[in-house]
C-alpha atoms as a PDB file:
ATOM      1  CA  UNK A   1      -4.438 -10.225   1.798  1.00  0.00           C
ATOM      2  CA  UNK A   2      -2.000 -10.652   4.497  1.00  0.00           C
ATOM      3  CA  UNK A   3       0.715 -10.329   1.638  1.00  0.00           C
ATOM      4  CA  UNK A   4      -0.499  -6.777   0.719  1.00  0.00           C
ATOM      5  CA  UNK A   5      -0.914  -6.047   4.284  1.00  0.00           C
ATOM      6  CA  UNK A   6       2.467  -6.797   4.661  1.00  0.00           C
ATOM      7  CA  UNK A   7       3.769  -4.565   1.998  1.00  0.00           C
ATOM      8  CA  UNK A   8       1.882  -2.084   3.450  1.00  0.00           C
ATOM      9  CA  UNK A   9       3.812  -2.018   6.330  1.00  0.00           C
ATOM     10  CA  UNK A  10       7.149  -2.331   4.578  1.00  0.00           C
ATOM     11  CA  UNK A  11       6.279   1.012   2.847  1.00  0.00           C
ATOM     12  CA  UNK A  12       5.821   2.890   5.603  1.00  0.00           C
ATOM     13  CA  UNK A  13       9.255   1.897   7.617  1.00  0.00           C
ATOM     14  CA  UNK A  14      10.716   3.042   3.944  1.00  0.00           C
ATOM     15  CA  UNK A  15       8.810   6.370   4.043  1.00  0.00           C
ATOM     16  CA  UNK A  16      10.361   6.801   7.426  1.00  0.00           C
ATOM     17  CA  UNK A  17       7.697   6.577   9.973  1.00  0.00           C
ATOM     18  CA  UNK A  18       7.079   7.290  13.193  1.00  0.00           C
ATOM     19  CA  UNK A  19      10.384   8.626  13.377  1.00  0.00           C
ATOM     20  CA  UNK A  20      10.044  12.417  14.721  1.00  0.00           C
ATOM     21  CA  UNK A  21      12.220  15.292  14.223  1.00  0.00           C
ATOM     22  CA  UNK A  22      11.504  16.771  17.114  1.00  0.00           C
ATOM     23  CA  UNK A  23      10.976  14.340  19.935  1.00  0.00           C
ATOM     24  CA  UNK A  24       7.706  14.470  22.450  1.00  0.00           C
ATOM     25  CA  UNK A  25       8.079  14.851  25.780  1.00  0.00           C
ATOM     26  CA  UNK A  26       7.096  12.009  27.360  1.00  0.00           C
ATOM     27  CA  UNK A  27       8.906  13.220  31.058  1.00  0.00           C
ATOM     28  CA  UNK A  28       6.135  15.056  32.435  1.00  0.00           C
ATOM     29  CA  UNK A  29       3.216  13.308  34.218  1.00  0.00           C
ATOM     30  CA  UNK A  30       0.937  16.176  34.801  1.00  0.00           C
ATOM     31  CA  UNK A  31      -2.659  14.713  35.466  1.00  0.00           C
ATOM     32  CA  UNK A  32      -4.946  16.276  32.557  1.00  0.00           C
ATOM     33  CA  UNK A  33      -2.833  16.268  30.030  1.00  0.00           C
ATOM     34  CA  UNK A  34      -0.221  19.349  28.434  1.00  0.00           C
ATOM     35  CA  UNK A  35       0.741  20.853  25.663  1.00  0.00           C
ATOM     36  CA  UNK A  36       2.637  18.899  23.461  1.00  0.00           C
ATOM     37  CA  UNK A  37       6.400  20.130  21.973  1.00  0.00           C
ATOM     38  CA  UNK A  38       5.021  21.552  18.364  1.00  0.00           C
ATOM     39  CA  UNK A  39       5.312  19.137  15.628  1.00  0.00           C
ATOM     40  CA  UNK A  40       6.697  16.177  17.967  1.00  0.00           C
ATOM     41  CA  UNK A  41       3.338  13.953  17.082  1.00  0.00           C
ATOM     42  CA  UNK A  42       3.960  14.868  13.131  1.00  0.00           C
ATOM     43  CA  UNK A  43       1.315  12.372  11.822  1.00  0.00           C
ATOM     44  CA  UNK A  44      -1.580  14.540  13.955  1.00  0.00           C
ATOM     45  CA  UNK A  45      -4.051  16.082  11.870  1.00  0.00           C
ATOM     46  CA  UNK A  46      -6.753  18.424  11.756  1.00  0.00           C
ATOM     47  CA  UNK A  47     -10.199  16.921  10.404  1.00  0.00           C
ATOM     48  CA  UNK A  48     -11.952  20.279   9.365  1.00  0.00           C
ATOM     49  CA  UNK A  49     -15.524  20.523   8.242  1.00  0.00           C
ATOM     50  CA  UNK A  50     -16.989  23.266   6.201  1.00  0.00           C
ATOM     51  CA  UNK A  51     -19.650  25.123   7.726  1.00  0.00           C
ATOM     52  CA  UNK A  52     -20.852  27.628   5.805  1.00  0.00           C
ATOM     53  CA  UNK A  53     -17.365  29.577   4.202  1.00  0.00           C
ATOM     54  CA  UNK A  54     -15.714  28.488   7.233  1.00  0.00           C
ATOM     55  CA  UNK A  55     -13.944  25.536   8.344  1.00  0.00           C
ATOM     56  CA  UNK A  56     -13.961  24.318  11.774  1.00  0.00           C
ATOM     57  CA  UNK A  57     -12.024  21.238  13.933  1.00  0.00           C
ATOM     58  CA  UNK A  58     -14.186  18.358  14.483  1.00  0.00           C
ATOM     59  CA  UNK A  59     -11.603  14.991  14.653  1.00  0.00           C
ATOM     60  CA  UNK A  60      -8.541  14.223  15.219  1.00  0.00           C
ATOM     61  CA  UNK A  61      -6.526  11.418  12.875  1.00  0.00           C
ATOM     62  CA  UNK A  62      -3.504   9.908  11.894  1.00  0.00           C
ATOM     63  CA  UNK A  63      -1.525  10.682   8.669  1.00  0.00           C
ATOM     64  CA  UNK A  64      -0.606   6.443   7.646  1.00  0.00           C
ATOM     65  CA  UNK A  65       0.815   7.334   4.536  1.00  0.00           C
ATOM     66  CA  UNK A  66       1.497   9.608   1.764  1.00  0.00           C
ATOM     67  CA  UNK A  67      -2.179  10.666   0.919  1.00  0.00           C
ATOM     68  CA  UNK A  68      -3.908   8.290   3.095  1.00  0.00           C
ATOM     69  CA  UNK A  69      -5.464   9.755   6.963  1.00  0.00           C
ATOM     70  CA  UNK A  70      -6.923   7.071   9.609  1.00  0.00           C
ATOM     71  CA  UNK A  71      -9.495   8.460  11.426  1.00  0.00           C
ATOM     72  CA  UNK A  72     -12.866   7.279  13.450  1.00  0.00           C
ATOM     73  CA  UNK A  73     -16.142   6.359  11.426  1.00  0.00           C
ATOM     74  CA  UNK A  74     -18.175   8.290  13.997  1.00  0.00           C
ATOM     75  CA  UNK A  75     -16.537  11.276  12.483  1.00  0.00           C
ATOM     76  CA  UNK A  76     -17.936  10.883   9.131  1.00  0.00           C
ATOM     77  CA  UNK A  77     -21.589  12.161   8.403  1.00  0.00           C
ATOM     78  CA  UNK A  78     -22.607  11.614   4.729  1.00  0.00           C
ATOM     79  CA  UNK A  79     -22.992  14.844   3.137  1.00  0.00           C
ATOM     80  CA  UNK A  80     -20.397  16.924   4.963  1.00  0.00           C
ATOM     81  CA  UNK A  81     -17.294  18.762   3.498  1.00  0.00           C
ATOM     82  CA  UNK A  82     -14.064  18.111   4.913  1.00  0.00           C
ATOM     83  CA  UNK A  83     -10.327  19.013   4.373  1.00  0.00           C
ATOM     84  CA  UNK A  84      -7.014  17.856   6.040  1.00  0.00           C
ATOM     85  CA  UNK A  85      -4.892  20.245   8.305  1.00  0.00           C
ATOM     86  CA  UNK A  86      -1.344  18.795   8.758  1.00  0.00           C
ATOM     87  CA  UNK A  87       1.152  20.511  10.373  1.00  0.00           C
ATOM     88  CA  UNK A  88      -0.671  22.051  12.657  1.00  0.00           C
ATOM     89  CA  UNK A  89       0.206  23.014  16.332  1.00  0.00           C
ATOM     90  CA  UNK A  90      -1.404  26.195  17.504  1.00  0.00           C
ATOM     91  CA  UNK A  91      -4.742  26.718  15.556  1.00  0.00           C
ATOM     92  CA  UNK A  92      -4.801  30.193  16.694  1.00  0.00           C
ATOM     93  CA  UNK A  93      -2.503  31.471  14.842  1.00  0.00           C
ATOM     94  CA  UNK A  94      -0.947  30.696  10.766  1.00  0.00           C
ATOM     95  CA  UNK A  95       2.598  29.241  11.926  1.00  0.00           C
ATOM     96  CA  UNK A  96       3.538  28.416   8.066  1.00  0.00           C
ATOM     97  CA  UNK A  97       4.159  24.996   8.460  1.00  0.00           C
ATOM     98  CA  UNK A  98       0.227  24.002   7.900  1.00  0.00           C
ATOM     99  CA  UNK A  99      -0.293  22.060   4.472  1.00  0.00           C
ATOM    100  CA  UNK A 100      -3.994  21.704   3.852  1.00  0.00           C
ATOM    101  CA  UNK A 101      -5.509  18.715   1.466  1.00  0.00           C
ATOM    102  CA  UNK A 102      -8.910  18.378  -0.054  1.00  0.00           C
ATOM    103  CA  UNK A 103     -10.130  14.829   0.523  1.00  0.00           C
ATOM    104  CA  UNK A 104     -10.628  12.685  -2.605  1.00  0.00           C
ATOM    105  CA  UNK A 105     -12.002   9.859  -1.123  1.00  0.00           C
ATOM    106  CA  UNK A 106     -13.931   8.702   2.379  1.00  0.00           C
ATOM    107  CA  UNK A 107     -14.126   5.035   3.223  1.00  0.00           C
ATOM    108  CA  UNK A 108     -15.376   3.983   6.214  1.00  0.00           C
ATOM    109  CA  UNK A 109     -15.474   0.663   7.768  1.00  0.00           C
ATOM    110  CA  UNK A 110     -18.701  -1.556   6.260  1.00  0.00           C
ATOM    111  CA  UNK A 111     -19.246  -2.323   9.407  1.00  0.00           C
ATOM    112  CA  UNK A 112     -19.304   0.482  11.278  1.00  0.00           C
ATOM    113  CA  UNK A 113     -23.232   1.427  12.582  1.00  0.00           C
ATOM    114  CA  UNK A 114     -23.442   4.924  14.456  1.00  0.00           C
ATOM    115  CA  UNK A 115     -26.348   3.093  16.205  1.00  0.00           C
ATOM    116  CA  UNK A 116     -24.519   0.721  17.219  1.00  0.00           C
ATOM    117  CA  UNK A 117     -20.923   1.954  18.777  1.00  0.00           C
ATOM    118  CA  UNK A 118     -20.282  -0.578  21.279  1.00  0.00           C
ATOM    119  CA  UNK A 119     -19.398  -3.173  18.157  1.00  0.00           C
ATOM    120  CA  UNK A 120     -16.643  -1.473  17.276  1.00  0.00           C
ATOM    121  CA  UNK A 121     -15.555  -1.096  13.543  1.00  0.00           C
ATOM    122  CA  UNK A 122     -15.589   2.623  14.119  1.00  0.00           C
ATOM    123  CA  UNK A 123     -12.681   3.201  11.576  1.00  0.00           C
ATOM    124  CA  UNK A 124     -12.415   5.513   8.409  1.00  0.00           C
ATOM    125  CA  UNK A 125      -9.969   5.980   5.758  1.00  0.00           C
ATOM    126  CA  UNK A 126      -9.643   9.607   3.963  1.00  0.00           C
ATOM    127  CA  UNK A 127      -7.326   9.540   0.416  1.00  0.00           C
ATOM    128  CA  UNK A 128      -5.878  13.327   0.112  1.00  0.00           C
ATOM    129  CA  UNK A 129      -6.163  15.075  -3.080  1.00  0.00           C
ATOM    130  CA  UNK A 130      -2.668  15.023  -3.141  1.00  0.00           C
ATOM    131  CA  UNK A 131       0.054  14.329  -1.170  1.00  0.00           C
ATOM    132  CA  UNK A 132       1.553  16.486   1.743  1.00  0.00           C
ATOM    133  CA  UNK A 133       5.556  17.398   1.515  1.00  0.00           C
ATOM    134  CA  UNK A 134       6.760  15.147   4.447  1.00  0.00           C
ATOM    135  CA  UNK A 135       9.413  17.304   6.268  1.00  0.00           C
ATOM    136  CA  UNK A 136       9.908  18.457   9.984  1.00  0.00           C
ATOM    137  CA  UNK A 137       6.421  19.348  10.965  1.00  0.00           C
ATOM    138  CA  UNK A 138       4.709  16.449   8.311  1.00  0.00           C
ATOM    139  CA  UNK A 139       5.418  13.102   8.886  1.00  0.00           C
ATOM    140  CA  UNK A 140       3.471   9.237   8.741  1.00  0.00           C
ATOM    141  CA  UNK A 141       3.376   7.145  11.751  1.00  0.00           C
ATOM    142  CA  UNK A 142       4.174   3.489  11.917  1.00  0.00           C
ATOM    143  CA  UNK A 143       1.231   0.529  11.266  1.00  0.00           C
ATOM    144  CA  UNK A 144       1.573  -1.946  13.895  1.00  0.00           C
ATOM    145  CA  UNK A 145       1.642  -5.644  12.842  1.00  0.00           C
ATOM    146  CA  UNK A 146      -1.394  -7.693  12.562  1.00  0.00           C
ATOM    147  CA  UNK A 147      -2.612  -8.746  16.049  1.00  0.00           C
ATOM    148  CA  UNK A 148       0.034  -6.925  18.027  1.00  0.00           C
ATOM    149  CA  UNK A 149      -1.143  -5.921  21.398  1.00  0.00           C
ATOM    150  CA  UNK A 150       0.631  -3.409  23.441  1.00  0.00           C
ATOM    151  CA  UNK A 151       1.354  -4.714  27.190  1.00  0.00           C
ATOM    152  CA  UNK A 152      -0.935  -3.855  30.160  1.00  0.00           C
ATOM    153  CA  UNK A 153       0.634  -0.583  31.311  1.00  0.00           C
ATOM    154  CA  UNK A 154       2.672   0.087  28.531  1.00  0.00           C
ATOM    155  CA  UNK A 155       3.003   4.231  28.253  1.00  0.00           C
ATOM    156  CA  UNK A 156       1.106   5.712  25.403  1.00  0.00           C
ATOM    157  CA  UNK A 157       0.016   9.102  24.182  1.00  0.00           C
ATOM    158  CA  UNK A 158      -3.288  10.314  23.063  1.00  0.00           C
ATOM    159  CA  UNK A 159      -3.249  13.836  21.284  1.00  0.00           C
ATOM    160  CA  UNK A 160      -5.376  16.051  19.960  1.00  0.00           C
ATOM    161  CA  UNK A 161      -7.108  19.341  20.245  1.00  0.00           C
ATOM    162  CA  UNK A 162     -10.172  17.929  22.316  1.00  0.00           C
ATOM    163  CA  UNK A 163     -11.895  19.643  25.499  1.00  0.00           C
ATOM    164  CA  UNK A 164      -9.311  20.040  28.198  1.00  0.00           C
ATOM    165  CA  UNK A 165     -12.113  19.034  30.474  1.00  0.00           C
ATOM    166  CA  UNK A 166     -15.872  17.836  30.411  1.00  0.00           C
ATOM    167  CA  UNK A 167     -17.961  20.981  28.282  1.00  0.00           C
ATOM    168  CA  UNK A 168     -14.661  22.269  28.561  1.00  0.00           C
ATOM    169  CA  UNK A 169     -13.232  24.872  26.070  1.00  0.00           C
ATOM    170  CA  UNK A 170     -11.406  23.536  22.972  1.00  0.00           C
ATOM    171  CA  UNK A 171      -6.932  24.364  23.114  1.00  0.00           C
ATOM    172  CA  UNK A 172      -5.330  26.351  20.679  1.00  0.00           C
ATOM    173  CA  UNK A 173      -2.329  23.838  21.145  1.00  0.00           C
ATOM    174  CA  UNK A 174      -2.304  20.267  20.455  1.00  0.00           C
ATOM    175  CA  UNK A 175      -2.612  18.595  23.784  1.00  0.00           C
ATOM    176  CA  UNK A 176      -1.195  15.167  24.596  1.00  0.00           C
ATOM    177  CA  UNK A 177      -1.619  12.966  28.032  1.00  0.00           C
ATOM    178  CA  UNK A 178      -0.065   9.570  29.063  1.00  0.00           C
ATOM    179  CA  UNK A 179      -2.366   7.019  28.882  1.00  0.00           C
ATOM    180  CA  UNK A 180      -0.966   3.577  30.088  1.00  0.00           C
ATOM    181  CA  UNK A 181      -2.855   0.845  28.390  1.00  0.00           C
ATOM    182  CA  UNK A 182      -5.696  -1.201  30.294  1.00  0.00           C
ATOM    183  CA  UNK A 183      -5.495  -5.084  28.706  1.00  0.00           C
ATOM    184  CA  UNK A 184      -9.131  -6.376  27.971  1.00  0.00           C
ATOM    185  CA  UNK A 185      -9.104  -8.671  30.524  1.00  0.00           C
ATOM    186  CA  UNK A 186      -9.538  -5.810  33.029  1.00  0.00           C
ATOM    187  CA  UNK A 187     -11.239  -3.194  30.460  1.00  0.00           C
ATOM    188  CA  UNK A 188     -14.049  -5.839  30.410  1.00  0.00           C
ATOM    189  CA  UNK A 189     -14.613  -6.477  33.950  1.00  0.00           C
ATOM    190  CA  UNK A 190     -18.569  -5.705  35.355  1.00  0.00           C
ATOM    191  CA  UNK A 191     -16.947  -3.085  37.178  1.00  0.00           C
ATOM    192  CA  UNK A 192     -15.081  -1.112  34.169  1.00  0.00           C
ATOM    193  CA  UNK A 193     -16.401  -1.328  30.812  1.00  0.00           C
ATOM    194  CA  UNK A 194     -17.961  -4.814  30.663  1.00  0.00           C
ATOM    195  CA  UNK A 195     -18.983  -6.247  27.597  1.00  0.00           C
ATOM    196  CA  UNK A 196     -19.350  -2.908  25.587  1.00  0.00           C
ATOM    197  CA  UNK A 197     -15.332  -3.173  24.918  1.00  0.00           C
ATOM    198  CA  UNK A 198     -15.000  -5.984  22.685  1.00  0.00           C
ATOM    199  CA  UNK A 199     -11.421  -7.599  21.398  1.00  0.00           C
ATOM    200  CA  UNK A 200     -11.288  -5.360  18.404  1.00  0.00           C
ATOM    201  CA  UNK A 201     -10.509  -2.273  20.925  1.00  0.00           C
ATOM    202  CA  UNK A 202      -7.910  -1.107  23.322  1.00  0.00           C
ATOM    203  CA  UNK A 203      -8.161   0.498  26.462  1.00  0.00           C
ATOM    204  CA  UNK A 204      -5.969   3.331  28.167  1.00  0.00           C
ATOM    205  CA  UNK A 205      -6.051   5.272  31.134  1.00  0.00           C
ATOM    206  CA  UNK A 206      -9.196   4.960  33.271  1.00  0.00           C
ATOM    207  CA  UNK A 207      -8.325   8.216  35.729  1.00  0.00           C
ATOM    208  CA  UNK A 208      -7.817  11.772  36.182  1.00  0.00           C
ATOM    209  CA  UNK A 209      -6.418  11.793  32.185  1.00  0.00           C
ATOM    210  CA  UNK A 210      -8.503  10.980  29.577  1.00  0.00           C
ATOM    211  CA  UNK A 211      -9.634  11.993  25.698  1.00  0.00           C
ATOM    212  CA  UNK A 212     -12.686  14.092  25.624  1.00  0.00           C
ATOM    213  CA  UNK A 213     -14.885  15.533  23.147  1.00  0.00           C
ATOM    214  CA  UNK A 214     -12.686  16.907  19.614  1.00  0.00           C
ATOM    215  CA  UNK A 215     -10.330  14.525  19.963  1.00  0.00           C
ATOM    216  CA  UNK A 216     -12.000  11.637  18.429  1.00  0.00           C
ATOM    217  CA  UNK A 217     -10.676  10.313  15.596  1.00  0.00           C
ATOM    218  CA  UNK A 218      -6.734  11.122  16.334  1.00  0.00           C
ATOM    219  CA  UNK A 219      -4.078   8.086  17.405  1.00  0.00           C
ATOM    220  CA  UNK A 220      -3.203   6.387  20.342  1.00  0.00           C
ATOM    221  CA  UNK A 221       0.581   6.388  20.184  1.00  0.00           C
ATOM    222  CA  UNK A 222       2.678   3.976  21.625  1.00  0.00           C
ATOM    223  CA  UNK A 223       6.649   3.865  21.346  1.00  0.00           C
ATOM    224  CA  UNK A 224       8.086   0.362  19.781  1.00  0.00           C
ATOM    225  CA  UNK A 225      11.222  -1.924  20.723  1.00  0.00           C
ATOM    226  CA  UNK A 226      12.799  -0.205  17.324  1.00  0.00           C
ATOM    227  CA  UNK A 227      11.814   3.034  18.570  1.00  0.00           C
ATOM    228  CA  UNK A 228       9.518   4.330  16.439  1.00  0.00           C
ATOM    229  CA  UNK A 229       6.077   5.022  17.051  1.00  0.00           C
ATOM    230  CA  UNK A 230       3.439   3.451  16.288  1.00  0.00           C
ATOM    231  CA  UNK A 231      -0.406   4.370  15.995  1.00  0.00           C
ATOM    232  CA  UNK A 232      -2.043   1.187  18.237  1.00  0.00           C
ATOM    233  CA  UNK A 233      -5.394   2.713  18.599  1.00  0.00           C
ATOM    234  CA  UNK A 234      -8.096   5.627  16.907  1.00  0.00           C
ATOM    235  CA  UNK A 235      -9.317   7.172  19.713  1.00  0.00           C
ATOM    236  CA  UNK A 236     -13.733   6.146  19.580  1.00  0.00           C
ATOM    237  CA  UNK A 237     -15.122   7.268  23.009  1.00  0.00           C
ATOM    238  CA  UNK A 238     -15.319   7.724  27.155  1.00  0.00           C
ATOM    239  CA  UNK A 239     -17.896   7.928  29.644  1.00  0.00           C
ATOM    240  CA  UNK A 240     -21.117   9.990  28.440  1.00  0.00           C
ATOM    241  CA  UNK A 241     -21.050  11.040  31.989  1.00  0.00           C
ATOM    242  CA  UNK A 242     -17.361  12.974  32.568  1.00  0.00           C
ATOM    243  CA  UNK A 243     -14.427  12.482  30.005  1.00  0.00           C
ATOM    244  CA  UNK A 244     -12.327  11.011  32.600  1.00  0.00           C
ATOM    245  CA  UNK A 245     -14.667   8.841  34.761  1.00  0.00           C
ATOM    246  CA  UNK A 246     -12.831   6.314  37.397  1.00  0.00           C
ATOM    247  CA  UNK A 247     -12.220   2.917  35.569  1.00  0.00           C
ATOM    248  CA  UNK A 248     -13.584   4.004  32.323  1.00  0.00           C
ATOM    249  CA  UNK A 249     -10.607   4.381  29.874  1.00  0.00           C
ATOM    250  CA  UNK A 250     -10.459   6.158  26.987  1.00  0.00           C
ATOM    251  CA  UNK A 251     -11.869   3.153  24.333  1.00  0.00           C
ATOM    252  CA  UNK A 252     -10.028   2.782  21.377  1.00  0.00           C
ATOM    253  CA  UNK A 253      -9.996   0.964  17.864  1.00  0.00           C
ATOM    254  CA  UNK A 254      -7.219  -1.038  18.258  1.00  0.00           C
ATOM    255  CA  UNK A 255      -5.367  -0.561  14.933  1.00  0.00           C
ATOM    256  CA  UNK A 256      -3.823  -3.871  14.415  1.00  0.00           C
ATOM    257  CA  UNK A 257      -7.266  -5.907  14.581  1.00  0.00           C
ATOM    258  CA  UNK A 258      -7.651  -4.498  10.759  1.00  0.00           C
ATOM    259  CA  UNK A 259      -5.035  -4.481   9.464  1.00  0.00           C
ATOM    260  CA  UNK A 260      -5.840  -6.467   6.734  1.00  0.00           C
ATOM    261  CA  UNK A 261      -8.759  -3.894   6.099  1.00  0.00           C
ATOM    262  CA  UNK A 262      -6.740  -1.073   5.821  1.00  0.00           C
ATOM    263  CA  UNK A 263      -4.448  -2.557   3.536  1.00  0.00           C
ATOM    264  CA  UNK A 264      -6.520  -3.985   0.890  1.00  0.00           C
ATOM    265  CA  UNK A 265      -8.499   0.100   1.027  1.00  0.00           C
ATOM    266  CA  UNK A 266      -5.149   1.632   0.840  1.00  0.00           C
ATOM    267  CA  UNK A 267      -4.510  -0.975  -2.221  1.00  0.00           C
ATOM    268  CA  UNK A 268      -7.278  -0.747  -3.506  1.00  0.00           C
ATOM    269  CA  UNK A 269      -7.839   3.036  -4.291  1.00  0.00           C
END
């Protein structure tokens, strides 16, 4: 398993990942979070769900591979439609670099119990019907390494098109916000999370700047030594209280405790 894991992996560097055309900007420290410098976070998608004839947002993910998306079980709901929207920046408008994907397949993690959130496994793989053209505005990011743990502090980015505040209204532009990253050892303090964060998640922020409601689902991205980026966590949840609640970080799945997982899935189908 670790074998196939690893040639997971290998793909991706050969596909190019987490390699942007157009770089984010990561300069700006504004407190709730901005929008982002279209198509810089490539590998963001859309989860859409079919309501009626319409579609509407309701997750964020990460584009992993050719045809394969990583988002958050909690997302799923047996019975639902959904499609892919890659591409995407501004949702109010058709920019023509949108490339839209039924999905084949929905896996999510065996483990994963809606009832239960605070034990984690809240992962789900979605196979495209096809694959997108990876260009520009399309792109995959990087898989980090089994067990890899990104440094207390170390500057990522969550992004997605989630409330810009508690029962806030929903962007038309992908949003992103630096979220340094909390290590468990603090995350699980009496006074933070305590036990609900377990080993299998990562924690970042805890302040004024947090995910929120929509963005679910879409990547924690942190910048590597080779300088590509690389999705360390799927965003799961924040306080039920306020989005950005003092010494409650945004929780989430930290990517590299499955690894294994997602390989043999990707593998597999």
């Amino acid at each position: 398993m670790r074998t196939l894991a690893l040639l997971l992996l290998q793909a991706a560097h050969v596909l190019g990942c987490g390699a942007p055309a157009f770089q984010p900007d990561t300069t700006s420290r504004v407190v709730n979070g901005e929008a982002a410098r279209p198509h810089s976070w490539p590998w963001q998608i859309s989860l859409q769900v079919k309501h009626g004839s319409r579609w509407h947002h309701t997750c964020g993910g990460t584009l992993i591979g050719p045809r394969w998306v990583l988002t958050a079980g909690h997302c799923i709901w047996p019975g639902d439609v959904y499609r892919v929207v890659m591409g995407e920046h501004d949702m109010s408008r058709q920019e023509g670099t949108e490339q839209v994907r039924d999905v084949l397949r929905i896996v999510v993690h065996p483990m994963w119990d809606i009832d239960f959130v605070a034990d984690g496994n809240d992962l789900a793989l979605l196979k495209l019907d096809k694959s997108p053209i990876l260009n520009d505005s399309v792109g995959v990011a990087c898989l980090p390494q089994a067990g890899e743990m990104p440094a207390h502090g170390a500057p990522c980015f969550i992004s997605g098109w989630g409330n810009l505040y508690t029962h806030g209204p929903m962007p038309d532009e992908l949003q992103q916000a630096l979220l340094p990253v909390v290590e468990h050892a603090v995350c699980s303090r009496s006074d933070w999370w305590g036990g609900t964060v377990k080993s299998s998640m990562i924690c970042a922020g805890g302040g004024a700047v947090s995910g929120c409601n929509g963005d679910s689902g879409g990547p924690l991205s942190c910048l590597g030594a080779d300088g590509r980026w690389y999705v360390q966590g799927v965003t799961s949840f924040v306080s039920s209280r306020v989005c950005n609640e003092e010494k409650k970080p945004t929780v989430f799945t930290r990517t590299s405790a499955f690894t294994e997982w997602l390989g043999d899935v990707m593998l597999r189908y």
